[in-house]
Protein backbone atom coordinates (compact mmCIF):
# COMPACT_ATOMS: atom_id res chain seq x y z
CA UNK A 1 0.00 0.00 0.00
CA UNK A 2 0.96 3.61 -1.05
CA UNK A 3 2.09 5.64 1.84
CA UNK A 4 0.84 8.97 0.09
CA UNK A 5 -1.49 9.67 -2.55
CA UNK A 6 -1.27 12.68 -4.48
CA UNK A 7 -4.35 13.30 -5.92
CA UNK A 8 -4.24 15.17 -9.14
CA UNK A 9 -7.54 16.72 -11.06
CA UNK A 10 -7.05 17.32 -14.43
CA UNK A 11 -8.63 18.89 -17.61
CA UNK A 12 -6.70 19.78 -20.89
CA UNK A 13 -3.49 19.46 -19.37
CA UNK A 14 -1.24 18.39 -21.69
CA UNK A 15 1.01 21.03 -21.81
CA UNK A 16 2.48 20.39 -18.52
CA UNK A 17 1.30 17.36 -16.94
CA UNK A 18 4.20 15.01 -17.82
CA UNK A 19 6.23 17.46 -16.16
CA UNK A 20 3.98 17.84 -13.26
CA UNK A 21 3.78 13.85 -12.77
CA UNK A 22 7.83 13.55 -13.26
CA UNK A 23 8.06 15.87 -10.37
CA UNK A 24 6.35 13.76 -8.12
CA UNK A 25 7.44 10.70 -9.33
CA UNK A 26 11.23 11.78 -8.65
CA UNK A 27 10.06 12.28 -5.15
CA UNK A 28 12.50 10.17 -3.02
CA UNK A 29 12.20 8.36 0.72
CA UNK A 30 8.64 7.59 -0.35
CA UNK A 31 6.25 5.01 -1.36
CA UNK A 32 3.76 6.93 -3.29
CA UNK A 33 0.70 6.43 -5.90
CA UNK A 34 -0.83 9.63 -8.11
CA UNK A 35 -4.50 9.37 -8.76
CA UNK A 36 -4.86 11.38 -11.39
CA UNK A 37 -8.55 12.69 -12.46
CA UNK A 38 -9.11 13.36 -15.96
CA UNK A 39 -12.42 15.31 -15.87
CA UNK A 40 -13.22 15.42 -19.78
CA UNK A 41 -9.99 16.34 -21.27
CA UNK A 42 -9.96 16.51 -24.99
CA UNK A 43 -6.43 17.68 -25.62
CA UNK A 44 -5.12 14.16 -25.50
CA UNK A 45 -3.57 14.22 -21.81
CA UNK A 46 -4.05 10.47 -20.99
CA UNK A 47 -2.24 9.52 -23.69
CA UNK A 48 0.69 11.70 -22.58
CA UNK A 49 0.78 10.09 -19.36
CA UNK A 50 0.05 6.86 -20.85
CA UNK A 51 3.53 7.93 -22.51
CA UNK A 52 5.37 7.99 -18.79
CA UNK A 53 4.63 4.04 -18.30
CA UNK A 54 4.55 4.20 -14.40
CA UNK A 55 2.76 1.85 -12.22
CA UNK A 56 2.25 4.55 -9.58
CA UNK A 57 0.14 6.46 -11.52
CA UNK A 58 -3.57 5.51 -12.05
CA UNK A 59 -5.78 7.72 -14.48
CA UNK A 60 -9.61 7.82 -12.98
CA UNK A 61 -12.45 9.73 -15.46
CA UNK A 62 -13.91 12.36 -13.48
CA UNK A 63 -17.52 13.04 -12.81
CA UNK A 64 -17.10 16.58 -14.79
CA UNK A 65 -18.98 18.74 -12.21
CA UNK A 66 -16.33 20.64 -10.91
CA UNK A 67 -13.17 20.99 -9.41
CA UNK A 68 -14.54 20.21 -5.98
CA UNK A 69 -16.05 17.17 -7.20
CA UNK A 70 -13.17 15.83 -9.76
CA UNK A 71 -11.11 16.09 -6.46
CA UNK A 72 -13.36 14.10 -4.19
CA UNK A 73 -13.05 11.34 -7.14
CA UNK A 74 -9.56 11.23 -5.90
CA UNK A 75 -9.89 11.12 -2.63
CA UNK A 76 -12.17 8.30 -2.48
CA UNK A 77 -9.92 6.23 -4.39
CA UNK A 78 -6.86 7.56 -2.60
CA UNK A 79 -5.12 4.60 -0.96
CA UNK A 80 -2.09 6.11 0.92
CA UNK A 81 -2.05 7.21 4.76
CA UNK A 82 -1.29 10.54 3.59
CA UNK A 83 -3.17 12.74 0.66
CA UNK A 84 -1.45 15.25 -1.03
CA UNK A 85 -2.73 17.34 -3.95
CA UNK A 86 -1.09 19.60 -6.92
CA UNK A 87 -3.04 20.68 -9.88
CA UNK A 88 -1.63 19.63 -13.53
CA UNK A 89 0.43 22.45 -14.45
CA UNK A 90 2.80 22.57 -11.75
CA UNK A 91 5.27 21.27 -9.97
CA UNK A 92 6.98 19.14 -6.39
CA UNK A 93 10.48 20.52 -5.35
CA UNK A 94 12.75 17.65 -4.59
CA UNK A 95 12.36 16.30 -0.96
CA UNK A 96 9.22 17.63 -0.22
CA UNK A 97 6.81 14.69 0.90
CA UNK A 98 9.53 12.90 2.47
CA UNK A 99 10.20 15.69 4.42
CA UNK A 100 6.50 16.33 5.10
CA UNK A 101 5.48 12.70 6.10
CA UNK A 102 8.37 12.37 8.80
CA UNK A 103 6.78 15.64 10.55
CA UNK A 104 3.67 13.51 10.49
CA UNK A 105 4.71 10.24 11.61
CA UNK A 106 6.90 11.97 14.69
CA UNK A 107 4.20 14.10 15.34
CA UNK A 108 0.85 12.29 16.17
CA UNK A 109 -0.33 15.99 17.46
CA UNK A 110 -0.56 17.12 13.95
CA UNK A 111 -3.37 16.36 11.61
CA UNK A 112 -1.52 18.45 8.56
CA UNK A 113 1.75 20.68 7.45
CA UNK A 114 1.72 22.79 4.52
CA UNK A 115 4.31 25.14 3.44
CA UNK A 116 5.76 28.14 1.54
CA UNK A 117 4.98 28.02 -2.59
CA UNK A 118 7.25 29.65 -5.19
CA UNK A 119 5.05 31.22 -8.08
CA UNK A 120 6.56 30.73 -11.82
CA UNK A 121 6.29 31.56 -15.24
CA UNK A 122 4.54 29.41 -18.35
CA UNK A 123 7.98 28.30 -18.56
CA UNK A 124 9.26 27.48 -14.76
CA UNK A 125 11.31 30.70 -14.47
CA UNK A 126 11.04 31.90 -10.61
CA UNK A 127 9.25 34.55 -9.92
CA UNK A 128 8.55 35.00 -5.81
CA UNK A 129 8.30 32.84 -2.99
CA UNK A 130 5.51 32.94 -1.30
CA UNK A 131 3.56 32.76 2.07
CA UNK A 132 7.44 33.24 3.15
CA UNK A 133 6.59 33.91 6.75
CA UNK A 134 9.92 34.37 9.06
CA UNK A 135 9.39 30.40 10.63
CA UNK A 136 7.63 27.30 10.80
CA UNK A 137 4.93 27.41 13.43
CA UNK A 138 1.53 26.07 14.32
CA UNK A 139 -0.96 28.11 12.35
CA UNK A 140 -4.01 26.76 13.85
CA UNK A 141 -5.11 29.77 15.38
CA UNK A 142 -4.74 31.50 12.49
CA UNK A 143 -6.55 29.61 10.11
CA UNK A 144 -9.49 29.75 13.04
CA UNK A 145 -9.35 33.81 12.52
CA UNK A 146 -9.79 33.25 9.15
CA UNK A 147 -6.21 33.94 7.45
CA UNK A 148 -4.94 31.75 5.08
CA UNK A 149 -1.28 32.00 4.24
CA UNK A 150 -0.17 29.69 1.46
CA UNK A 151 -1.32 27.49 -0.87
CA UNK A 152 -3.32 24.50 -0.51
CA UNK A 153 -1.36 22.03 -2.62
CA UNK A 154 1.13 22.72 -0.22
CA UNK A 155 -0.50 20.75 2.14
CA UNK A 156 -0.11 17.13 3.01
CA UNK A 157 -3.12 15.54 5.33
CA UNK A 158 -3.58 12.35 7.08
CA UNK A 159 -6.30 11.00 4.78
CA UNK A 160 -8.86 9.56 7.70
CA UNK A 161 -9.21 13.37 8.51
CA UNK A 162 -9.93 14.50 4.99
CA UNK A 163 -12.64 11.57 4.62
CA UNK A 164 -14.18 12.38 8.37
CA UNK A 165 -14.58 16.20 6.60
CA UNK A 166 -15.91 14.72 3.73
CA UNK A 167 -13.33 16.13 1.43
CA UNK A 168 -14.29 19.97 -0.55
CA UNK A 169 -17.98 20.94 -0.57
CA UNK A 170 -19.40 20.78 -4.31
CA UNK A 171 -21.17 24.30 -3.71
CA UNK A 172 -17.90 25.29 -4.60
CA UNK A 173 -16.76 25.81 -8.06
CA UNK A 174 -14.08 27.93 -6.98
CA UNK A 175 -12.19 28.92 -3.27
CA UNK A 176 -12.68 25.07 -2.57
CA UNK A 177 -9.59 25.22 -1.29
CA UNK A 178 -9.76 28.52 1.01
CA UNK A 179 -12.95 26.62 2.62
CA UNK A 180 -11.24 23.28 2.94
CA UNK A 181 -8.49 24.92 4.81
CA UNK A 182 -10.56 26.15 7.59
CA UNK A 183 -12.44 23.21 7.91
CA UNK A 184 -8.98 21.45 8.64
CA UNK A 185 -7.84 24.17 11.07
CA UNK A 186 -11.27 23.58 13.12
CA UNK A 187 -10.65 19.86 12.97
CA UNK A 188 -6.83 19.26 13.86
CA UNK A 189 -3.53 20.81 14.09
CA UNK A 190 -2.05 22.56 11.13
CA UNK A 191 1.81 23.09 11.24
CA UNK A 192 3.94 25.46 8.81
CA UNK A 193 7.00 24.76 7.47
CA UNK A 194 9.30 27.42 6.54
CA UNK A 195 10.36 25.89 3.04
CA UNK A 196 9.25 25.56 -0.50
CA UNK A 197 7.13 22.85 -0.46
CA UNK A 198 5.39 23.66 -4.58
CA UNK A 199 6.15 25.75 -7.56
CA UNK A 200 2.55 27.45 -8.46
CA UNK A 201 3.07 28.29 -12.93
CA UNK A 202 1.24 31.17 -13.82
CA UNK A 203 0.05 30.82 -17.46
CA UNK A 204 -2.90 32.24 -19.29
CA UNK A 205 -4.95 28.69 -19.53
CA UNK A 206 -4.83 28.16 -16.03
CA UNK A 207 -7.84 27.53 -14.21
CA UNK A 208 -8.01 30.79 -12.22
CA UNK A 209 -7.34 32.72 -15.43
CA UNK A 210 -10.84 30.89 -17.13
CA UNK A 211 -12.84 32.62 -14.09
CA UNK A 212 -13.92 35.57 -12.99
CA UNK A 213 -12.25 37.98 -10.62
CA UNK A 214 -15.63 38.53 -8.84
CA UNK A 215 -16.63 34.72 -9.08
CA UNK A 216 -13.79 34.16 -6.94
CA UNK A 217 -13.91 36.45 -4.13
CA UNK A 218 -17.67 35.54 -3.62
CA UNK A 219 -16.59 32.25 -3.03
CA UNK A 220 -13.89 32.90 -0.63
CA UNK A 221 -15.82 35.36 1.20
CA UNK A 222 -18.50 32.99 1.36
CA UNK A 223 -15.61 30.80 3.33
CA UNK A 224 -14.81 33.05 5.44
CA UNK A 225 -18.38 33.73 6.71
CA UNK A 226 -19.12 30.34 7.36
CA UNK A 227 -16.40 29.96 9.14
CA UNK A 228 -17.34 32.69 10.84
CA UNK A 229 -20.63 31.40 11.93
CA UNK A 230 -18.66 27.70 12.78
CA UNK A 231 -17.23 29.07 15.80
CA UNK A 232 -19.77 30.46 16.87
CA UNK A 233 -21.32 27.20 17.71
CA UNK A 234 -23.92 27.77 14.46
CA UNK A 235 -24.33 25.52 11.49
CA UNK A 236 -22.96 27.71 8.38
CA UNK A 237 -25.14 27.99 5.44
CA UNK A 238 -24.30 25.40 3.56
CA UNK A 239 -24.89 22.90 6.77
CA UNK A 240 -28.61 24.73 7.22
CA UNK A 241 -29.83 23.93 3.60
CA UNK A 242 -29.30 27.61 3.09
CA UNK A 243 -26.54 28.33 0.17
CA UNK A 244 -26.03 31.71 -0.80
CA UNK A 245 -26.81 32.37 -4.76
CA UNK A 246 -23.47 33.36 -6.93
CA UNK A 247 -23.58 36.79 -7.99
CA UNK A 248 -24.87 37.17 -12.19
CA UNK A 249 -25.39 40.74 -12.38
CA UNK A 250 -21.77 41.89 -11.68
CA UNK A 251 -19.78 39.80 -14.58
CA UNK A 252 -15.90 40.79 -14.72
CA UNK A 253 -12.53 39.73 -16.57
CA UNK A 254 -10.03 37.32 -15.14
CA UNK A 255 -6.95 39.14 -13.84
CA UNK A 256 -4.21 38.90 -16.61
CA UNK A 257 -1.17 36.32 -15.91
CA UNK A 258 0.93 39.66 -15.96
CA UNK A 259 -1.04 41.47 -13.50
CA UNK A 260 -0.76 38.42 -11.24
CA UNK A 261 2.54 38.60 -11.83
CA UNK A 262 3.49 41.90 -11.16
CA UNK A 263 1.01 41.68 -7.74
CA UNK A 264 3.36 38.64 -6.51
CA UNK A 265 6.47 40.35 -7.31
CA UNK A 266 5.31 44.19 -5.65
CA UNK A 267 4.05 42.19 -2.71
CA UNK A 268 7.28 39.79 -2.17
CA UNK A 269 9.26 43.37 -2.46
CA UNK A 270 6.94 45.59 0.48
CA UNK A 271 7.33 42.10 2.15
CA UNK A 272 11.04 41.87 2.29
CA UNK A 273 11.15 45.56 2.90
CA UNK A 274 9.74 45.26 5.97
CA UNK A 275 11.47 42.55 7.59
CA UNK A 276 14.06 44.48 7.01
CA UNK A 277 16.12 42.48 4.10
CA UNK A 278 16.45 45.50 1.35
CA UNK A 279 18.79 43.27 -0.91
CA UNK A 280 15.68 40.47 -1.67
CA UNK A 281 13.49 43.84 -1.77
CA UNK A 282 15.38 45.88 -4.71
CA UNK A 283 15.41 42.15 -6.29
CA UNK A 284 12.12 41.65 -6.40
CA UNK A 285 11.67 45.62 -7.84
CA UNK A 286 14.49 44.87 -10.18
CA UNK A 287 12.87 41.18 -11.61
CA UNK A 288 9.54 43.26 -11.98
CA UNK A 289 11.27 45.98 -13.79
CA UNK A 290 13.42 43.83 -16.21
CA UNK A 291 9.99 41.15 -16.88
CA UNK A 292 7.70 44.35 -17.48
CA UNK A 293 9.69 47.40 -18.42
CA UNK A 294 7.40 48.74 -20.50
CA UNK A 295 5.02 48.99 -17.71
CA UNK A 296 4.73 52.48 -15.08
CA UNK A 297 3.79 50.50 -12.37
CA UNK A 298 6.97 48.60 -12.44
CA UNK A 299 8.92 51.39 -12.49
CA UNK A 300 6.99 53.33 -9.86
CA UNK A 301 7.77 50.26 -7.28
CA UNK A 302 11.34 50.65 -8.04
CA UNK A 303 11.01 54.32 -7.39
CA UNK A 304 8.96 54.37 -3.73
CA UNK A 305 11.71 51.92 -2.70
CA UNK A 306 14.51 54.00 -3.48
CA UNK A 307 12.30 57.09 -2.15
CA UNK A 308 11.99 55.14 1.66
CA UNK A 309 14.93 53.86 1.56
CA UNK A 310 16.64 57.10 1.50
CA UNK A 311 14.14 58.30 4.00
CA UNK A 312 14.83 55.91 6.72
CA UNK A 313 14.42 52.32 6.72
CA UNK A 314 11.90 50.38 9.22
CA UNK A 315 13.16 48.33 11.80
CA UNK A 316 13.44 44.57 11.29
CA UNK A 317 10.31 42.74 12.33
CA UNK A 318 11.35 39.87 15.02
C-alpha cells in the first residue's frame, strides 16, 4: 500500500502534466501512488501520461462537475495514509513529501503541514516565494481567525481526517480550497513549514485565469463567513440547507497572468522591505522591472523603494 497519494484533477493538461507527474514521481524516501482525475480532457492528456509508463500512476475519469467534485473522485480512491494534492500544471520541489510525512509520523499531534509556494512563469522561471513567513509554526489559530497564508497544494493531510470532513464541498466551483483549509484548522492541528514545499506556474490557460475575478472572491468570502458562523457554535449555510446564490449581475474579466505577476512580485518586495532584508526587496523591484519594463507601475515600485529607503528604513520585524 501507497504511503501517500497525491491526488491530481485534471482537464486539458497536456502542456504540462508530464512534467507535473515527473516531479512527483522523482520524489524520493517515499512510497507513493498519483490518482490522477481526468475530468473530460480533450487535448489528448491520458495519452501523454500513458507515454510515462509508471505503475504509480492511475488515471480515474472524473464526474465533470467541478473541481470540488473531480477532487473528491480522488480522494475516495486515494489509498495512501497521507493525501497530497497539486493541480496539472505545476510542480513538487525535490524532498518535499519525504520531508512532510516524517513531521507527520513523529508528530501524532498534527493532523496536517503545509508550506511556503514559489510562483513561476509558463515556462518554470522563478518569480517569488511565497507565504514566506519568518518560521515554521503552528498556524491553527490562524486559520481559526480566518487567514490563510499559502497554498493549498502545499499541504499534506492524514487522509482519515480528509474523509471524516468529507473532502471539498461541491457548492464550490471555486475557493474550494480557502474553505477546505478552515475546515482542517477547526478539525486538527495545522503546522507550517518554513520551506518551499510547490512551484505554483502562472500561465494564461490556467484555471483561475478561465474565471472571474468577482466569481472568486464571492466564493472565498463565502468561506470566510461560514467559518465565521462555525465558531460560533452555528451551522454555516451550507450545513442549514441555506446556500447563498453566486452573484450574475456583476460579470468581470479574469486578472491577466501579468497582472498576477506583477502583484506577486510588488508584494514579495513591500514584504522583504519590511522585515528588514532591502537586498531580496530591490530584487524583487528589479525582476519586476526587467519582466515588465514597459510597464509604469513597475517602475513606480522601483522608485517608492529607493524614495523610503533614503528616508529611513523600518526596523526589522522579530
Amino acid at each position: 500500500m501507497p504511503q501517500v497519494t497525491v491526488v491530481m484533477p485534471m482537464r486539458n493538461g497536456r502542456p504540462y502534466v508530464e512534467q507535473a507527474l515527473s516531479s512527483i514521481l522523482d520524489q524520493r524516501g517515499v512510497d507513493l501512488e498519483i490518482v490522477v482525475v481526468d475530468d473530460g480532457s480533450t487535448d489528448g492528456s491520458a495519452e501523454g501520461i500513458a507515454d510515462l509508463n509508471d505503475p504509480r500512476i492511475r488515471v480515474i475519469p472524473g464526474p465533470e462537475k467541478g473541481i470540488s467534485a473531480a477532487v473528491n473522485a480522488g480522494i475516495e480512491h486515494a489509498q495512501g495514509e497521507f493525501i497530497a494534492r497539486s493541480d496539472a500544471d505545476d510542480i513538487y520541489p525535490a524532498g518535499r513529501l519525504a520531508r512532510q510525512v516524517q513531521f507527520l509520523v513523529e508528530h501524532e499531534e498534527f493532523g496536517v503541514i503545509c508550506g511556503a509556494f514559489h510562483s513561476v512563469t509558463h515556462k518554470g522561471h522563478p518569480i517569488a516565494l511565497l507565504g514566506n513567513y519568518t518560521g515554521s509554526e503552528d498556524i491553527t489559530e490562524e486559520l481559526n481567525a480566518g487567514k490563510t497564508r499559502t497554498h493549498f497544494c502545499t499541504f499534506l493531510t492524514r487522509a482519515a481526517l480528509l474523509r471524516q470532513l468529507g473532502g471539498c464541498r461541491e457548492f464550490f466551483v471555486t475557493g474550494e480550497d480557502v474553505d477546505l483549509q478552515f475546515r482542517l484548522g477547526e478539525s486538527a492541528r495545522v503546522w507550517y513549514e518554513h520551506q518551499n514545499c510547490y512551484f505554483y506556474r502562472l500561465h494564461q490557460n490556467s484555471i483561475i485565469h478561465s474565471q472571474a475575478d468577482v466569481e472568486r472572491a464571492f466564493y472565498e468570502e463565502c468561506a470566510k463567513r461560514f467559518l465565521k458562523q462555525r465558531m460560533a457554535n452555528e451551522k454555516d449555510d451550507l450545513e442549514s440547507g441555506n446556500a447563498p446564490s453566486p452573484p450574475k449581475d456583476a460579470p468581470s474579466a479574469p486578472k491577466s497572468v501579468a497582472a498576477q505577476i506583477q502583484g506577486h512580485l510588488s508584494g514579495a518586495c513591500w514584504r522583504a522591505f519590511t522585515r528588514g532584508e532591502f537586498r531580496d526587496a530591490y530584487r524583487f523591484a528589479l525582476r519586476q522591472c526587467r519582466f515588465f519594463p514597459c510597464a509604469l507601475t513597475s517602475w513606480r515600485t522601483l522608485i517608492v523603494l529607493v524614495c523610503k529607503t533614503l528616508v529611513g528604513r523600518p526596523q526589522p520585524e522579530r
